[in-house]
Protein backbone atom coordinates (compact mmCIF):
# COMPACT_ATOMS: atom_id res chain seq x y z
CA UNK A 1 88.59 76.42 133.96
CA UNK A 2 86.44 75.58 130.88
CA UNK A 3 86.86 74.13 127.88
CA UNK A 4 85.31 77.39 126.24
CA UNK A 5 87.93 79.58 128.42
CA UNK A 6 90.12 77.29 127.36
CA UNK A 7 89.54 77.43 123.27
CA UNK A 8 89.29 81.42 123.61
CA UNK A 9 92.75 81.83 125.28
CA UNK A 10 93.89 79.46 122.26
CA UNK A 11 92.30 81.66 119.79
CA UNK A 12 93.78 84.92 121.45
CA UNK A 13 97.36 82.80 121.47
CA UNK A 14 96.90 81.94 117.73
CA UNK A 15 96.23 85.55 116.61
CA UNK A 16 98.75 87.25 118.67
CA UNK A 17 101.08 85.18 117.58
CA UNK A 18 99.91 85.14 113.71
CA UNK A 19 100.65 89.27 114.44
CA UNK A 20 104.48 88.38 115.45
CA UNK A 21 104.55 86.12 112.42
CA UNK A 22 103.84 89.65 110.24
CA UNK A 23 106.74 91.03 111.73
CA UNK A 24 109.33 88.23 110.65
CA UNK A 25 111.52 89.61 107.30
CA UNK A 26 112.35 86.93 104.47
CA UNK A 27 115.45 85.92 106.22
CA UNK A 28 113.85 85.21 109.42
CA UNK A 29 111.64 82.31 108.02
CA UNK A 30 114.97 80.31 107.32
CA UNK A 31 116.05 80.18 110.69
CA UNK A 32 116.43 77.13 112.80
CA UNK A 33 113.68 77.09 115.02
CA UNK A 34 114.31 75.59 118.49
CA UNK A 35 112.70 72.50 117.13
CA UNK A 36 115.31 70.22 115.50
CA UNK A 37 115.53 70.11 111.99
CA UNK A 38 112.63 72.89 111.32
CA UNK A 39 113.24 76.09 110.18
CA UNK A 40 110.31 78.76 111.39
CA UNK A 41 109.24 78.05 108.36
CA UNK A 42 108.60 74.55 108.97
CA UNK A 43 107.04 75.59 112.69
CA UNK A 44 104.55 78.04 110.89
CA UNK A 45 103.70 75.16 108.64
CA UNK A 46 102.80 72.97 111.32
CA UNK A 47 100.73 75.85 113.39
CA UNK A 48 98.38 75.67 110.66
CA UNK A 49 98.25 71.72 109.83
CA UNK A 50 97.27 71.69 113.63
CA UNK A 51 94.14 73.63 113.01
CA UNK A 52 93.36 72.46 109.49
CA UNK A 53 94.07 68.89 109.24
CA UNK A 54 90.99 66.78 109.41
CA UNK A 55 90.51 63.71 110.90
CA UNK A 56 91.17 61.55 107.86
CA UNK A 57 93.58 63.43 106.41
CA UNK A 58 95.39 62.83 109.83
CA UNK A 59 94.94 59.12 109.44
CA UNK A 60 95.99 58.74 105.97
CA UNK A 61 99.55 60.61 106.72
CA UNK A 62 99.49 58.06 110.02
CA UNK A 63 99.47 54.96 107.88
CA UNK A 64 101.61 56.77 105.43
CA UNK A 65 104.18 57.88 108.43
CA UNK A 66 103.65 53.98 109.87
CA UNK A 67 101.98 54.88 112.33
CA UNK A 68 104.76 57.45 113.60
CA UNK A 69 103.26 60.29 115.44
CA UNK A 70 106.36 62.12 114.60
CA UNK A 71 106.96 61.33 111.23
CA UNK A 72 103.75 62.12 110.40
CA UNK A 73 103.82 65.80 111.79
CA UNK A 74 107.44 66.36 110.18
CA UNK A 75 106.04 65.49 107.00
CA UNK A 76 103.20 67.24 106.97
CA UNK A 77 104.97 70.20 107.83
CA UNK A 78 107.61 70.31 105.20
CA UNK A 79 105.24 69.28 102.74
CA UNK A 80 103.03 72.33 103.93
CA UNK A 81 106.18 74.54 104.17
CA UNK A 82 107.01 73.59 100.08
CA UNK A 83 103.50 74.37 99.16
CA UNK A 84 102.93 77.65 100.89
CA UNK A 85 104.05 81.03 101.39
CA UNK A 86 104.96 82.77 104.42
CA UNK A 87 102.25 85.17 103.99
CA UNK A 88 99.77 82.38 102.93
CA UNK A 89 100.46 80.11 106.37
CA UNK A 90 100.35 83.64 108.31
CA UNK A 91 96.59 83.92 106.37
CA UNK A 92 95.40 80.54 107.06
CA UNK A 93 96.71 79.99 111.03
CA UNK A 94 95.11 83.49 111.37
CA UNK A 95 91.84 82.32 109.57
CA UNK A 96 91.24 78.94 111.91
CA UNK A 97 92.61 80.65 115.48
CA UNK A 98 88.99 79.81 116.50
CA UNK A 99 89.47 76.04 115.78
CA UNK A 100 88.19 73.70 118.49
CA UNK A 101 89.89 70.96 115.91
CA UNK A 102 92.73 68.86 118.06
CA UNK A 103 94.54 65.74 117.16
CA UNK A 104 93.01 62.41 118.17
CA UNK A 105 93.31 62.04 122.09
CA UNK A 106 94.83 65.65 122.86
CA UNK A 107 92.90 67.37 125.20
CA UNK A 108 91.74 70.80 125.53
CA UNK A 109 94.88 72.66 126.56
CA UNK A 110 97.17 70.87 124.12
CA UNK A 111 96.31 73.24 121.34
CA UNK A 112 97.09 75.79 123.75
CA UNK A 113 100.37 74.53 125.01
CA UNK A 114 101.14 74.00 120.99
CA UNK A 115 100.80 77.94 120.62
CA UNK A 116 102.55 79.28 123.46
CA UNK A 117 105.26 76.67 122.98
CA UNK A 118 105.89 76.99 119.50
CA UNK A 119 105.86 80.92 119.71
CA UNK A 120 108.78 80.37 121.74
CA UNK A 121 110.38 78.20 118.69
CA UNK A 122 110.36 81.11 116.99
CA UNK A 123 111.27 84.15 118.47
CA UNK A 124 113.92 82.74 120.73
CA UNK A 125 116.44 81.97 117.78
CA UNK A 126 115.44 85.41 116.25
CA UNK A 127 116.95 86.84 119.65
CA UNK A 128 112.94 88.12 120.02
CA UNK A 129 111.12 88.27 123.32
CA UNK A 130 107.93 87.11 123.47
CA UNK A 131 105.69 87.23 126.69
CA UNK A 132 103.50 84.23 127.56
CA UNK A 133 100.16 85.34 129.17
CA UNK A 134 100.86 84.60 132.57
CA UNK A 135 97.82 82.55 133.68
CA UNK A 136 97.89 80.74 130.65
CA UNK A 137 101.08 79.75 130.80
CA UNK A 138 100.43 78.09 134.26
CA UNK A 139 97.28 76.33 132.96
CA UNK A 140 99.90 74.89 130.63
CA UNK A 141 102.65 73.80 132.49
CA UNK A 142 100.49 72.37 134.98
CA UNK A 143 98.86 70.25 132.22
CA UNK A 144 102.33 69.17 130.51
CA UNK A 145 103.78 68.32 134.06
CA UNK A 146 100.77 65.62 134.16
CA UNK A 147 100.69 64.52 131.21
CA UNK A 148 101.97 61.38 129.73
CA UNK A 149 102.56 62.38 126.42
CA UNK A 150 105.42 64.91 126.83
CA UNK A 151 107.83 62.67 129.07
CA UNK A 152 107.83 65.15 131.49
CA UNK A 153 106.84 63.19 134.56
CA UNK A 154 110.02 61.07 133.79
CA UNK A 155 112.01 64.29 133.27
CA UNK A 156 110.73 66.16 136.49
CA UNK A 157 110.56 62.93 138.96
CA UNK A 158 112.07 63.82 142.35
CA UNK A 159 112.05 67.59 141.92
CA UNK A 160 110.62 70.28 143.23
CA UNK A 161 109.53 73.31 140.81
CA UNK A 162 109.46 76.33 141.54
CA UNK A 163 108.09 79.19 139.09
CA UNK A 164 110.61 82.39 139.79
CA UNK A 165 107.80 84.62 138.48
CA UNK A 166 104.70 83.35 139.67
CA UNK A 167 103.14 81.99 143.13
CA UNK A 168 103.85 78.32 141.51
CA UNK A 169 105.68 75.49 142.83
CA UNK A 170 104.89 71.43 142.26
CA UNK A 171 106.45 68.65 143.25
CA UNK A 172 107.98 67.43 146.66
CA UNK A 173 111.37 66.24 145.36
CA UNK A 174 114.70 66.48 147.28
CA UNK A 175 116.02 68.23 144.55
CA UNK A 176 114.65 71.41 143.49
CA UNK A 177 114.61 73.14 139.62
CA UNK A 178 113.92 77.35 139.60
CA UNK A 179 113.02 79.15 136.19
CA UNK A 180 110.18 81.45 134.95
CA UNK A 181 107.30 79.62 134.09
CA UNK A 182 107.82 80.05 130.80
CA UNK A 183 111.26 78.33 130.59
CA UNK A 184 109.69 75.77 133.17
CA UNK A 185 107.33 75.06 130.28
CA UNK A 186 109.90 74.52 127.59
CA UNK A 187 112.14 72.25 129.94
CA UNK A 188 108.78 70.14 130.41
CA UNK A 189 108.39 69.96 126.44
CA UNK A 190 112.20 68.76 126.28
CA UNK A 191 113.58 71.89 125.22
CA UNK A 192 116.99 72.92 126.56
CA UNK A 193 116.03 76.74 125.34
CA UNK A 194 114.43 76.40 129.17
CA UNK A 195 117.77 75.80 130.91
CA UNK A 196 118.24 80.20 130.30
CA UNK A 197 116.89 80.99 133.82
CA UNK A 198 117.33 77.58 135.34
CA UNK A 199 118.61 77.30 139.02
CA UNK A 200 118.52 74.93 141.95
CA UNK A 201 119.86 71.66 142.78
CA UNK A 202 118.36 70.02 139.87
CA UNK A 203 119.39 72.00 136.97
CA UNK A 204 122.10 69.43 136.30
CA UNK A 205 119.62 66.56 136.10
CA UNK A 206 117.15 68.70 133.70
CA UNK A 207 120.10 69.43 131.31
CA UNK A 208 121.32 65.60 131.09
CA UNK A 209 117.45 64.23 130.80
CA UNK A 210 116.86 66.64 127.83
């Protein structure tokens, strides 16, 4: 795939969820979001300091944060989240979906994984479905599985994984780990929101690694 196929499934992630965001009521944005200590309030926040934050407004909050990745992004967020509405972040993720902008050393599909991932943050506490686009949901958990920056070559090693709603399997592990791809993807991101359609001999090494 390309890096322009890429950025326009991103952009067609951003907007379709920016249009779920529209649905949300006032009570919904004080939810705990799957992502500890963030409300979807705090998760909306971020969406958009992912495709607005410049490079050295990124470094600033770095040397501010320590040079903690995730300090930085937790701060950022709830300082977005204090400054702007839920109607204003809905405005401004919807007005940069077409961003190409990415952190310093993500790659192309990381925006992408952010999206689909974080969608899931949301509307899984709210009890709300929310489909990921098949193929792009592959292209995702392919890239997390490889990556070193989610731990999830550490979480996976010596399984076998095996997508129950797609022709997708990885790994040649002993022990094998079955869920949709889309809970496949949140178990490689470290969320135990993934464990919902988990099977297999491995399930109870996921759950204790997470």
């Amino acid at each position: 795939m390309t890096d322009p196929t890429i950025l326009a499934w991103t952009e067609a992630e951003r907007l379709d969820l920016a249009d779920f965001l529209d649905t949300l009521d006032a009570d919904d944005w004080n939810v705990p979001s799957l992502c500890t200590g963030w409300t979807i309030h705090h998760v909306a926040a971020h969406l958009t300091t992912s495709t607005r934050t410049t490079l050295g407004v990124a470094l600033r909050g770095m040397i501010r944060a320590r040079f903690d990745f995730d300090r930085m992004e937790d701060v950022m967020a709830r300082e977005c989240a204090a400054r702007f509405t839920p109607a204003e972040l809905i405005a401004q993720f919807r007005e940069t979906a077409g961003s190409a902008r990415r952190a310093p050393g993500a790659g192309p599909l990381d925006p992408l994984v952010d999206a689909l991932v974080h969608g899931q943050d949301i509307a899984r506490p709210l009890g709300r479905e929310r489909v990921m686009p098949a193929e792009q949901t592959l292209a995702a958990l392919e890239h997390v599985r490889n990556s070193a920056f989610y731990g999830a070559r550490k979480r996976f090693r010596g399984m076998r994984l095996v997508a129950t709603d797609a022709d997708w399997s990885a790994g040649d592990g002993a022990e094998e780990l079955r869920a949709t791809a889309a809970d496949l993807l949140l178990l490689a991101t470290g969320r135990p929101a993934g464990l919902a359609s988990a099977t297999g001999t491995a399930t109870h090494r996921i759950e204790a690694a997470l």
